[in-house]
C-alpha atoms as a PDB file:
ATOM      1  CA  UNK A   1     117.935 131.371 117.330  1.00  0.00           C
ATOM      2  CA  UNK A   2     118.763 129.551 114.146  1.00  0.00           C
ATOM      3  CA  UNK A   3     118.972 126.338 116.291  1.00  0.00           C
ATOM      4  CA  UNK A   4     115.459 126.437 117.297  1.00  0.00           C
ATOM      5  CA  UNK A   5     113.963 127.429 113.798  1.00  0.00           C
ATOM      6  CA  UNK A   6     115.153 124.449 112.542  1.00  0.00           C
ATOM      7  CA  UNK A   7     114.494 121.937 115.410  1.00  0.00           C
ATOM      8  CA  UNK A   8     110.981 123.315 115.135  1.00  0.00           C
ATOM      9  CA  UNK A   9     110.641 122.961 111.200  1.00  0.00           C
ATOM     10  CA  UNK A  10     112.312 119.295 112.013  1.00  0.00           C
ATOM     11  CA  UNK A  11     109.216 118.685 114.529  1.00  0.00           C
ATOM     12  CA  UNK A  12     106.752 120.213 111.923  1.00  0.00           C
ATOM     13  CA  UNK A  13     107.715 117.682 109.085  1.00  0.00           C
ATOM     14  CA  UNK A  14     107.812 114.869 111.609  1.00  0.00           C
ATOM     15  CA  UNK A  15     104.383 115.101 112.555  1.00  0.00           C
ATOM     16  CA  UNK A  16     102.617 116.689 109.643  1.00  0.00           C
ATOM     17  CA  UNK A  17     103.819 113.527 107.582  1.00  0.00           C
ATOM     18  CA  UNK A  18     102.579 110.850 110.399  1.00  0.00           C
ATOM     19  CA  UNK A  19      99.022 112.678 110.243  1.00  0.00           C
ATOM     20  CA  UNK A  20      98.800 112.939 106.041  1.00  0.00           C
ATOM     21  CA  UNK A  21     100.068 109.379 106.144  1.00  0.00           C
ATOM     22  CA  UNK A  22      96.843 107.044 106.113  1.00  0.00           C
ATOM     23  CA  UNK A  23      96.460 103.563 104.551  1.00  0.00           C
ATOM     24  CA  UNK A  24      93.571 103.593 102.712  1.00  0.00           C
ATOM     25  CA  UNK A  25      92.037 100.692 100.740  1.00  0.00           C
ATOM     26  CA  UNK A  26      89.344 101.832  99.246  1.00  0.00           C
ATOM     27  CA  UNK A  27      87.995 105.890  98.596  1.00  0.00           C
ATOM     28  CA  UNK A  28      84.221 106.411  97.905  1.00  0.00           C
ATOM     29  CA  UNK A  29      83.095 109.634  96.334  1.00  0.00           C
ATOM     30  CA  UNK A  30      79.244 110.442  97.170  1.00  0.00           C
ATOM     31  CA  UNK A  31      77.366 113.559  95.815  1.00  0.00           C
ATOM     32  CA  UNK A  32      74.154 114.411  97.839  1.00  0.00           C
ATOM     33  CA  UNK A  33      72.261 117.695  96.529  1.00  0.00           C
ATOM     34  CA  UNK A  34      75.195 119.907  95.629  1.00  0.00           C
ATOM     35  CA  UNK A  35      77.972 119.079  98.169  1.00  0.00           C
ATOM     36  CA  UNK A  36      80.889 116.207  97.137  1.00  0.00           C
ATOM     37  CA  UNK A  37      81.851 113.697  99.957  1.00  0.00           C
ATOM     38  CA  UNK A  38      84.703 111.543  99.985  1.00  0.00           C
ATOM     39  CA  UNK A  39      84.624 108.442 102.532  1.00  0.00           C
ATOM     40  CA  UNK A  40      87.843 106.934 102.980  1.00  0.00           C
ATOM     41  CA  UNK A  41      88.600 103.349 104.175  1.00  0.00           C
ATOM     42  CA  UNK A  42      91.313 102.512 106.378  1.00  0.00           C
ATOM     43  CA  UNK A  43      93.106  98.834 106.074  1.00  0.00           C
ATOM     44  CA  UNK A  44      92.372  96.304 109.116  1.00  0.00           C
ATOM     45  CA  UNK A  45      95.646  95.479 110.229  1.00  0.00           C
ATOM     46  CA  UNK A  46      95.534  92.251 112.116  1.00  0.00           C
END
């Protein structure tokens, strides 16, 4: 049981970190009426 709580917290880091991980160039912060928006740029790779 162990064994499997801590392949699945392994899995869980993995994964989590590959979707918070984003290149971003460039972050644009618009306000329309009351609501904040942030737009976020990616980087071309070429």
């Amino acid at each position: 049981m162990n064994l499997i709580k801590k392949t699945l917290l392994l899995v869980a880091i993995t994964f989590s970190s590959l979707i918070y991980s984003q290149e971003t160039e460039k972050v644009e912060k618009i306000k329309i009426g009351k609501y904040n928006y942030e737009l976020y740029n990616k980087k071309n790779i070429q």
